[in-house]
Protein backbone atom coordinates (compact mmCIF):
# COMPACT_ATOMS: atom_id res chain seq x y z
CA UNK A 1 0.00 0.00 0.00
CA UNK A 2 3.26 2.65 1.16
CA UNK A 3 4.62 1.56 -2.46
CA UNK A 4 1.66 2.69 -4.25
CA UNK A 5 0.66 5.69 -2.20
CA UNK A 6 1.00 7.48 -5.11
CA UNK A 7 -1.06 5.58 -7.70
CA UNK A 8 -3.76 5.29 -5.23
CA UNK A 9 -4.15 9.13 -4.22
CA UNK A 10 -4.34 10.09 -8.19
CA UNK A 11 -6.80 7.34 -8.86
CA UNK A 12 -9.16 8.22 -6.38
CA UNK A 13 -8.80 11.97 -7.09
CA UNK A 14 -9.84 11.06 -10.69
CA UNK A 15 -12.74 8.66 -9.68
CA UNK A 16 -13.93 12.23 -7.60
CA UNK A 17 -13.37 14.26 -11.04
CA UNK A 18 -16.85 14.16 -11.74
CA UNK A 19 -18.02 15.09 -9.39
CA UNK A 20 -16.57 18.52 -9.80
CA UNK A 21 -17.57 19.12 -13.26
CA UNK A 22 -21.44 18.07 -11.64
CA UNK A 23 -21.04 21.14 -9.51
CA UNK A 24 -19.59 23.07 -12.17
CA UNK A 25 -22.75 22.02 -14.29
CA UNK A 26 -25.05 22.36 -11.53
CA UNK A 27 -27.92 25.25 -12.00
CA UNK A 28 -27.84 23.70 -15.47
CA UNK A 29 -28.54 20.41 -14.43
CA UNK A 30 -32.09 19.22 -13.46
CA UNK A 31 -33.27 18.34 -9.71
CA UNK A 32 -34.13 14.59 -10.56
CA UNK A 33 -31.64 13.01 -13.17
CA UNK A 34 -31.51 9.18 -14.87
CA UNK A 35 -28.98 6.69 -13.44
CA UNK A 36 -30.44 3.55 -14.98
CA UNK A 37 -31.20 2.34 -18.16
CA UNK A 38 -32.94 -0.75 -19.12
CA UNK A 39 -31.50 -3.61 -21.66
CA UNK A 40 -33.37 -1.52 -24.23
CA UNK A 41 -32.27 1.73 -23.77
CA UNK A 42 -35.07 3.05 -21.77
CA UNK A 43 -34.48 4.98 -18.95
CA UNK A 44 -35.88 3.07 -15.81
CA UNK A 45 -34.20 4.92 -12.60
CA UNK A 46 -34.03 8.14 -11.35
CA UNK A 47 -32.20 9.85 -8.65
CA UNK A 48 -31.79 13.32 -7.08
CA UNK A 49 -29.18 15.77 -8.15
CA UNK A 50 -27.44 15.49 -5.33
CA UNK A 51 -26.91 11.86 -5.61
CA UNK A 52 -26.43 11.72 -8.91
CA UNK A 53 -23.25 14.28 -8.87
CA UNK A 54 -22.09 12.86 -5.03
CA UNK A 55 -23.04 9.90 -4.22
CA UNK A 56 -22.53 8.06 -7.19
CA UNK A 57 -18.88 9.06 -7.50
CA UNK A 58 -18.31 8.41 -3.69
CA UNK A 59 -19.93 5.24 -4.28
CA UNK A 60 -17.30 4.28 -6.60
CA UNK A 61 -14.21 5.48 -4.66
CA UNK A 62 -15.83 3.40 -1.52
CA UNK A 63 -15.73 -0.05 -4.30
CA UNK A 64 -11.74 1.40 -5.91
CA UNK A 65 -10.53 1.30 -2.31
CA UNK A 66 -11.87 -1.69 -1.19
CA UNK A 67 -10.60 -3.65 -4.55
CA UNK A 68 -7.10 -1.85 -3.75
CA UNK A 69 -7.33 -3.16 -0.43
CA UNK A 70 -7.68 -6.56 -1.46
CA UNK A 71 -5.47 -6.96 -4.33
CA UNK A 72 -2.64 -5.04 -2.67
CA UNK A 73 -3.17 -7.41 0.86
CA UNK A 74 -2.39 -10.08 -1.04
CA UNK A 75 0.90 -11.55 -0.85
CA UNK A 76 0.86 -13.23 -3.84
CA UNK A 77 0.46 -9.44 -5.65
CA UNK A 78 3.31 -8.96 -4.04
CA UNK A 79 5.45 -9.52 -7.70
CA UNK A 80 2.61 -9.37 -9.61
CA UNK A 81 3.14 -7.43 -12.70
CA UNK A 82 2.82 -3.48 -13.14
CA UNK A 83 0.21 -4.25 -15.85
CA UNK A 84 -2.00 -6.49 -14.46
CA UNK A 85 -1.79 -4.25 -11.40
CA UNK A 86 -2.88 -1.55 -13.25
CA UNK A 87 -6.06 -2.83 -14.24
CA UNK A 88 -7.20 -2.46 -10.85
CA UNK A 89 -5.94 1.23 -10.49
CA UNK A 90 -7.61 2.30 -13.37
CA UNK A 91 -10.67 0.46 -14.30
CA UNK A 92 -13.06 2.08 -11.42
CA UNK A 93 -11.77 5.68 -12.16
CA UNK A 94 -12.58 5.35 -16.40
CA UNK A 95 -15.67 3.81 -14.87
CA UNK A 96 -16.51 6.62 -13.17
CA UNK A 97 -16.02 8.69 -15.80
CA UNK A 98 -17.51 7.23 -18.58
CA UNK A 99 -20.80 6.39 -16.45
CA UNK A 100 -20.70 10.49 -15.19
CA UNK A 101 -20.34 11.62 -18.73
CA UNK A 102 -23.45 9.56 -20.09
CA UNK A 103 -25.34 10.98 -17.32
CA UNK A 104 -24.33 14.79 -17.55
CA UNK A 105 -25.09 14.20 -21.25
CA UNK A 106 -28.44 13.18 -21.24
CA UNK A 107 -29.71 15.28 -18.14
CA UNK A 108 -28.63 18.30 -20.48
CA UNK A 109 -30.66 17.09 -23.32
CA UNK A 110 -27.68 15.78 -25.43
CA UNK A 111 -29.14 12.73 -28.26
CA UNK A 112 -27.33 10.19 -26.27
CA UNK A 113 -27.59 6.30 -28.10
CA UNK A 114 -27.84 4.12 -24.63
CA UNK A 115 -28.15 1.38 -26.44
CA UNK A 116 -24.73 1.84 -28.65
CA UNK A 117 -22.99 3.64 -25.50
CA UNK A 118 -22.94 0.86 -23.23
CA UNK A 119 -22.06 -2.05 -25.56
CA UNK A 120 -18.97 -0.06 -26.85
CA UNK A 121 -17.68 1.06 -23.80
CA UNK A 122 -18.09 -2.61 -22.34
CA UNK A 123 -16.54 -3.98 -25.89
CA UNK A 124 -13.51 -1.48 -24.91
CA UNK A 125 -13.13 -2.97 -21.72
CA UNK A 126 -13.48 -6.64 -22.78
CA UNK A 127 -10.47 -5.65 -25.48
CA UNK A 128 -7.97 -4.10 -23.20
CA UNK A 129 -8.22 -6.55 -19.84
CA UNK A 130 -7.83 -9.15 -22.41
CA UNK A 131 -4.73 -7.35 -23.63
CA UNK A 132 -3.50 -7.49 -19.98
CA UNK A 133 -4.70 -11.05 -18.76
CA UNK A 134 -1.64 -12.94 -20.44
CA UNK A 135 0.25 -10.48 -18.57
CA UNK A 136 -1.04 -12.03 -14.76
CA UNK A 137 1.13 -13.90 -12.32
CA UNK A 138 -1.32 -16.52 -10.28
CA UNK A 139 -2.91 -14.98 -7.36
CA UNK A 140 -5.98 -14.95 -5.67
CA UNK A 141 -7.56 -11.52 -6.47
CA UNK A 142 -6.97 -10.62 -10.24
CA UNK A 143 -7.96 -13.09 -13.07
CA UNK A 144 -9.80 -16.24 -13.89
CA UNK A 145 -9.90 -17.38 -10.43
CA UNK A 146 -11.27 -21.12 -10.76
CA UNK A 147 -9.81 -24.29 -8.71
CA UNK A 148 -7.64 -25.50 -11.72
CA UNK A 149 -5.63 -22.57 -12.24
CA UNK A 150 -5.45 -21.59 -8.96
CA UNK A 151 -3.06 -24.76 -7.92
CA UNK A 152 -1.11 -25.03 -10.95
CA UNK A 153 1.26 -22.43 -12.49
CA UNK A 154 1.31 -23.90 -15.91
CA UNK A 155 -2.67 -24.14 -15.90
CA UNK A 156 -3.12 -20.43 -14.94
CA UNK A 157 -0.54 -19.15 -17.64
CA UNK A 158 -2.38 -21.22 -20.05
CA UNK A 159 -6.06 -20.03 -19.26
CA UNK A 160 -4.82 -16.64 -19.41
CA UNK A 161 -3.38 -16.86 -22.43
CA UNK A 162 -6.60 -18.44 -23.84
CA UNK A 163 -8.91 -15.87 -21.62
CA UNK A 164 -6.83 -12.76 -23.24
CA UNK A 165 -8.01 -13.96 -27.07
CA UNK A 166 -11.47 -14.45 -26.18
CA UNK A 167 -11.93 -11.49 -24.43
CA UNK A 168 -10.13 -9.44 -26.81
CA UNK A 169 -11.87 -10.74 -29.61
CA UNK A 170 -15.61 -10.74 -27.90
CA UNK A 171 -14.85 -7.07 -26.93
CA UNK A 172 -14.17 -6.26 -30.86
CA UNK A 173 -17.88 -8.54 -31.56
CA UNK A 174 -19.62 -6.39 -28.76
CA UNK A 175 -18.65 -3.35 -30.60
CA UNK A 176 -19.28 -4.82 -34.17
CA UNK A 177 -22.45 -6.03 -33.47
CA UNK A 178 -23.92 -3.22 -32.54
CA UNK A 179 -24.11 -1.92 -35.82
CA UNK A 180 -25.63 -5.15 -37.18
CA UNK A 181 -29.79 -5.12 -37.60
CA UNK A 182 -31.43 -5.28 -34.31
CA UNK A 183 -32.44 -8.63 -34.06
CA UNK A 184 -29.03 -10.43 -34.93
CA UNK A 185 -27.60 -8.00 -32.33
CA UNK A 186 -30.02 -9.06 -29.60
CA UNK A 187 -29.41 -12.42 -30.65
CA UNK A 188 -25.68 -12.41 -30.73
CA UNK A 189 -24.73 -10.07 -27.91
CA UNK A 190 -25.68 -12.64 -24.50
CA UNK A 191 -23.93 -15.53 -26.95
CA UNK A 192 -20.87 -13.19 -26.98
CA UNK A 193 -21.44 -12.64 -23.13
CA UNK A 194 -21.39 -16.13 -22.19
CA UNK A 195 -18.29 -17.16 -24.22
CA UNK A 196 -16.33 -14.49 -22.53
CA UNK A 197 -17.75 -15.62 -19.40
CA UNK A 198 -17.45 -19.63 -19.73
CA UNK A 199 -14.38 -20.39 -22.55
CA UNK A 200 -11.83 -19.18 -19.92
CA UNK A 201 -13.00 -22.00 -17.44
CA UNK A 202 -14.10 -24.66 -20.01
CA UNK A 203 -10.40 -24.76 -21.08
CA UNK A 204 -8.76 -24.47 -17.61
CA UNK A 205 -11.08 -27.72 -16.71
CA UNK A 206 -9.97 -29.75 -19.96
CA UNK A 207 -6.37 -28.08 -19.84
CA UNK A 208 -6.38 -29.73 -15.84
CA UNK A 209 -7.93 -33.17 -17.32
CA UNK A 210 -5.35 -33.46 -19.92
CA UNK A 211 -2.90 -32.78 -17.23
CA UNK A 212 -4.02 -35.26 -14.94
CA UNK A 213 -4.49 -37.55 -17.72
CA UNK A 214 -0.72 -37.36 -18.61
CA UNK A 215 0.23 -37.67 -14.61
CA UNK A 216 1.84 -34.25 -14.69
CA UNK A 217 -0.83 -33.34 -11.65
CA UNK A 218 -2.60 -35.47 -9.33
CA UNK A 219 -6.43 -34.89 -8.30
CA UNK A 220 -7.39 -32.57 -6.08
CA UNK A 221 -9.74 -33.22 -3.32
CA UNK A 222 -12.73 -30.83 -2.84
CA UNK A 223 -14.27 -30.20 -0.03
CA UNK A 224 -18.14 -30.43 0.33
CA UNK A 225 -18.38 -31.59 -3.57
CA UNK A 226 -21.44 -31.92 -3.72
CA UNK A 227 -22.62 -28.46 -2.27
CA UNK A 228 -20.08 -26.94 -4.43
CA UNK A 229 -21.72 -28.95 -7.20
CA UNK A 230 -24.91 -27.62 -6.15
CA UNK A 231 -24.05 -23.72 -6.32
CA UNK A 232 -22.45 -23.87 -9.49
CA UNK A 233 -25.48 -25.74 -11.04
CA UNK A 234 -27.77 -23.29 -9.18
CA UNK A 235 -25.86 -20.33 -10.59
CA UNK A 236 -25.65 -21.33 -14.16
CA UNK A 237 -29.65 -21.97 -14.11
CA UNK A 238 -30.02 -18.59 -12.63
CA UNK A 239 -27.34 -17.14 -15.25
CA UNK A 240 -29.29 -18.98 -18.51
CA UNK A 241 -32.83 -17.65 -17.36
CA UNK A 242 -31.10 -14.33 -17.08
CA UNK A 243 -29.89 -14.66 -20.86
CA UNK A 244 -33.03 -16.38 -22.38
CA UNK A 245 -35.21 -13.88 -20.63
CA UNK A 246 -33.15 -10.83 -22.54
CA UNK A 247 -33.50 -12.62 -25.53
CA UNK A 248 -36.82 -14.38 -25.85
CA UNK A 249 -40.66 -13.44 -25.36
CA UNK A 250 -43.44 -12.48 -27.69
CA UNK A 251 -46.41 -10.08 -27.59
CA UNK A 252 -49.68 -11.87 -28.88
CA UNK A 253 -52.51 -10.43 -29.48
CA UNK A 254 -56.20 -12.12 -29.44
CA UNK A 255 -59.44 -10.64 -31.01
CA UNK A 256 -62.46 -11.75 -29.74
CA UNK A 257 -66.44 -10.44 -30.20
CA UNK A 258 -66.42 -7.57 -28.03
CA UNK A 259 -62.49 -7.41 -26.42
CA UNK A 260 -58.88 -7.94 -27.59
CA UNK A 261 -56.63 -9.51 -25.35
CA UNK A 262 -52.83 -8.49 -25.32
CA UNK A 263 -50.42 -11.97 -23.99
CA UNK A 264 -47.07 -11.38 -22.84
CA UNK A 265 -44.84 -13.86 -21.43
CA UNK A 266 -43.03 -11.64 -18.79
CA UNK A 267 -45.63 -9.29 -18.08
CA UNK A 268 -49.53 -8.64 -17.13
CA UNK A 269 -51.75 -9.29 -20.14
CA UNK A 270 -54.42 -6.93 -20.72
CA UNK A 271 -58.13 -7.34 -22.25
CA UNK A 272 -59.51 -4.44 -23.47
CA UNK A 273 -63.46 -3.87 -24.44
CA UNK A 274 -63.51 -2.54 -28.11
CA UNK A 275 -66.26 -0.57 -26.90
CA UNK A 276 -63.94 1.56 -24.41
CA UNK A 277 -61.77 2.77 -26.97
CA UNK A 278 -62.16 6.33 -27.91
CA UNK A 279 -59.90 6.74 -30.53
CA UNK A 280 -57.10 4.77 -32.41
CA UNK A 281 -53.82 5.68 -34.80
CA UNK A 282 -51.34 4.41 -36.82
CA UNK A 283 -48.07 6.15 -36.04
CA UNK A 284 -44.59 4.88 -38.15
CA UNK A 285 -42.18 6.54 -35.07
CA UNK A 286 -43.15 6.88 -31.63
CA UNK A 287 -40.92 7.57 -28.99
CA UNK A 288 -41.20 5.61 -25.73
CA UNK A 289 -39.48 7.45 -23.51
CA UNK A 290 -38.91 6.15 -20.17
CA UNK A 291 -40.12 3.14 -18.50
CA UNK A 292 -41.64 3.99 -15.29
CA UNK A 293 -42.05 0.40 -14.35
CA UNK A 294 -42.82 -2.78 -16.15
CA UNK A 295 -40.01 -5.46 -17.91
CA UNK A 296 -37.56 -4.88 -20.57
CA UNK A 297 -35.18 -6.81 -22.09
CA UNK A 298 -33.21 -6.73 -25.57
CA UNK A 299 -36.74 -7.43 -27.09
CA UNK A 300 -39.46 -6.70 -25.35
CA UNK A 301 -40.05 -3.24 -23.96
CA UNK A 302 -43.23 -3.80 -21.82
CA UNK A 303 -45.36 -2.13 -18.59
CA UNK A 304 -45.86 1.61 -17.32
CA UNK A 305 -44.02 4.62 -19.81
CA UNK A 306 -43.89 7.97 -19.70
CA UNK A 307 -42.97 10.40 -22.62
CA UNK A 308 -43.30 13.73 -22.98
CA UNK A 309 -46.21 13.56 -25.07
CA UNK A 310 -48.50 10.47 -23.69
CA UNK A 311 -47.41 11.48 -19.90
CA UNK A 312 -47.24 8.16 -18.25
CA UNK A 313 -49.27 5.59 -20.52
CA UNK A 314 -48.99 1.75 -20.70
CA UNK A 315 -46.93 0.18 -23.64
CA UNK A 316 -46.78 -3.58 -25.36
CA UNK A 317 -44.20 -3.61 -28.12
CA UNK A 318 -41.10 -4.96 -29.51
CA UNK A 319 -37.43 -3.28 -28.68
CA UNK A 320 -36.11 -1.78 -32.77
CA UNK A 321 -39.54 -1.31 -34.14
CA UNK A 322 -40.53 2.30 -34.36
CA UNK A 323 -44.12 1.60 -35.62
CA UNK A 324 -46.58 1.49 -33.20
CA UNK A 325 -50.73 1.53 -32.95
CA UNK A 326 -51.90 4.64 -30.26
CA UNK A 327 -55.48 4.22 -28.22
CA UNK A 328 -57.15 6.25 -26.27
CA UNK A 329 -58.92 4.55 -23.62
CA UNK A 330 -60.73 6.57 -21.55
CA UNK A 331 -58.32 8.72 -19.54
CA UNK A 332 -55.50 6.43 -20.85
CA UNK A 333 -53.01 5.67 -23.40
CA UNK A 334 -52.43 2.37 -24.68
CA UNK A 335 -49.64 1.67 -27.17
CA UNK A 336 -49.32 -1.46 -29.21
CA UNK A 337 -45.88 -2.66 -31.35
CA UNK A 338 -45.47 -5.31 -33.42
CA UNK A 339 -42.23 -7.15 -34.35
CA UNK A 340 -42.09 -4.70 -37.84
CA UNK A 341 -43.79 -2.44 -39.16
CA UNK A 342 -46.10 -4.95 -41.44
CA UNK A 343 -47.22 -6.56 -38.51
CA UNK A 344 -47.57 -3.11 -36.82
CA UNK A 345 -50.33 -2.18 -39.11
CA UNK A 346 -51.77 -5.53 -39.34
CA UNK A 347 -53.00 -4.72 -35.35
CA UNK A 348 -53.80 -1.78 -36.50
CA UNK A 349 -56.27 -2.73 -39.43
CA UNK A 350 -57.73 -6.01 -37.09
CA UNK A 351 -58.37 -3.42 -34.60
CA UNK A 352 -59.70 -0.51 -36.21
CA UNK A 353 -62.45 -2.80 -38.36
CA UNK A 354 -63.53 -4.01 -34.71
CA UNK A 355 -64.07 -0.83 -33.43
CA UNK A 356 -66.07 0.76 -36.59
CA UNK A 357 -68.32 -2.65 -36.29
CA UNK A 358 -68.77 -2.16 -32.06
């Protein structure tokens, strides 16, 4: 820690940066301001000015300190590499920044792309901690931290190796993909995810069997097996229903004589009398704004909006399709996407020849 006094004052000074350009910005920022955006984009969470511009950054200088603590306390970092070290100096400050920036942006009313933003910037991180995994001496703290390359030096400069490649080369698909169409980027980017997540320790298991198979290592004993067993198989399940919820689910909608019926899979349907609509449009843009409160994912955007037309209205569509069908029932707003924009007015033409027939 006396070693890196240095290093650890100017990275916490420039984790705090931000938070000195928020109080330069401050009469021109608003009192409530977005921290949170949804898988689609949408903003979803909101916090006070004050928070936004102090606590966040604090926040993040309470988590850089804390992961300095660690890494440094560890005797095994204690000829770790200037590189791999550096990783940990740096990562929470450009953090900082980069999440401050997005924020400032938007609460001033720049066109910020959310949903570009944040899959660059975490493609740019992917690409340069997988330039600086190869560079990792084994430890406990920094790395791919599973059993096999924990207890073997030849297994953890061989995972690392492996890790830097696919991590460098998902970080260049994250950013690729993003300008692909939207639905082989929704498809593609949790694929991406989980190979940079699970190649790393797939190969440090096989590279371990292959070693054990040519007696260059000899079996290790776990304890508890089978609860260890049991928490890994719990947390991949939880981790795949994570994934096939971002990527999966429909919208459906039912006519029937006197209602339509709108069936999602991760939200509340909704039946709607034909006779309580007031009023109904085809629009080819409409912009959500933000969710208030319902489910989103990569391709559903579903639940309780509000945009500065509609004020807070109710929304069923798909994530990439402008299109959308607007009703007026009663006091409310109701707004209807398809999966294009064929489909789109295909609700639109069921519904409006129900409602001139009511």
């Amino acid at each position: 820690m006396k070693e890196n006094k240095g290093k650890i004052i100017l990275s916490s000074v420039l984790v705090l940066f931000p938070m000195l350009i928020g109080l330069l910005l401050w009469n021109a920022l608003p009192e409530q301001m977005v921290t949170h955006w949804g898988a689609d984009g949408a903003a979803d969470g909101w916090s006070s000015k004050y928070f936004a511009i102090l606590g966040i950054p604090m926040l993040v200088l309470v988590l850089h300190l804390f992961c300095l603590f660690v890494c440094l306390r560890d005797p095994k970092n204690a000829e770790q590499t200037d590189k791999a070290l550096g990783l940990v100096f740096w990562v929470c400050p450009v953090i900082s920044v980069a999440v401050n920036i997005m924020m400032y942006s938007v609460a001033l009313g720049m066109d910020v792309n959310i949903q570009l933003f944040m899959p660059v910037v975490l493609g740019l991180m992917f690409v340069i901690i997988g330039n600086y995994l190869p560079k990792c001496k084994r430890n406990s703290t920094i790395g791919i931290k599973v059993e096999w390359a924990l207890n073997d030096d030849e297994n953890w400069n061989m995972t690392h190796r492996f890790a830097g490649k696919v991590w460098t080369v998902g970080g260049f698909l994250l950013i690729i993909m993003e300008f692909l169409a939207g639905s082989m980027s929704q498809i593609l980017f949790p694929i991406v995810l989980l190979m940079i997540v699970f190649a790393p320790v797939i190969y440090s298991y096989v590279f371990y069997r292959q070693q054990l198979k040519a007696g260059l290592t000899l079996k290790k004993r776990r304890k508890n097996p089978f609860w260890q067993s049991v928490g890994m198989l719990l947390g991949l399940t939880i981790l795949g229903v994570v994934m096939l919820m971002l990527i999966t689910g429909d919208v459906n909608i039912s006519y029937h004589d006197t209602t339509f019926l709108v069936d999602t899979n991760y939200w509340d349907d909704l039946e709607i009398p034909y006779a309580d609509i007031d009023s109904i449009e085809y629009r080819e843009s409409c912009v959500a704004g933000s969710r208030v409160w319902g489910f989103g994912s990569m391709r559903l955007a579903l639940g309780t909006f509000e945009n500065d037309e509609f004020g807070v209205y109710t929304r069923y569509s798909y994530v990439g399709n402008d299109a959308c069908v607007v009703l007026t029932v009663g006091d409310k707003i109701l707004v209807l996407g398809g999966q294009d924009t064929e489909s789109t007015k295909a609700i639109y033409g069921e519904l409006l020849g129900r409602i001139s027939n009511k």
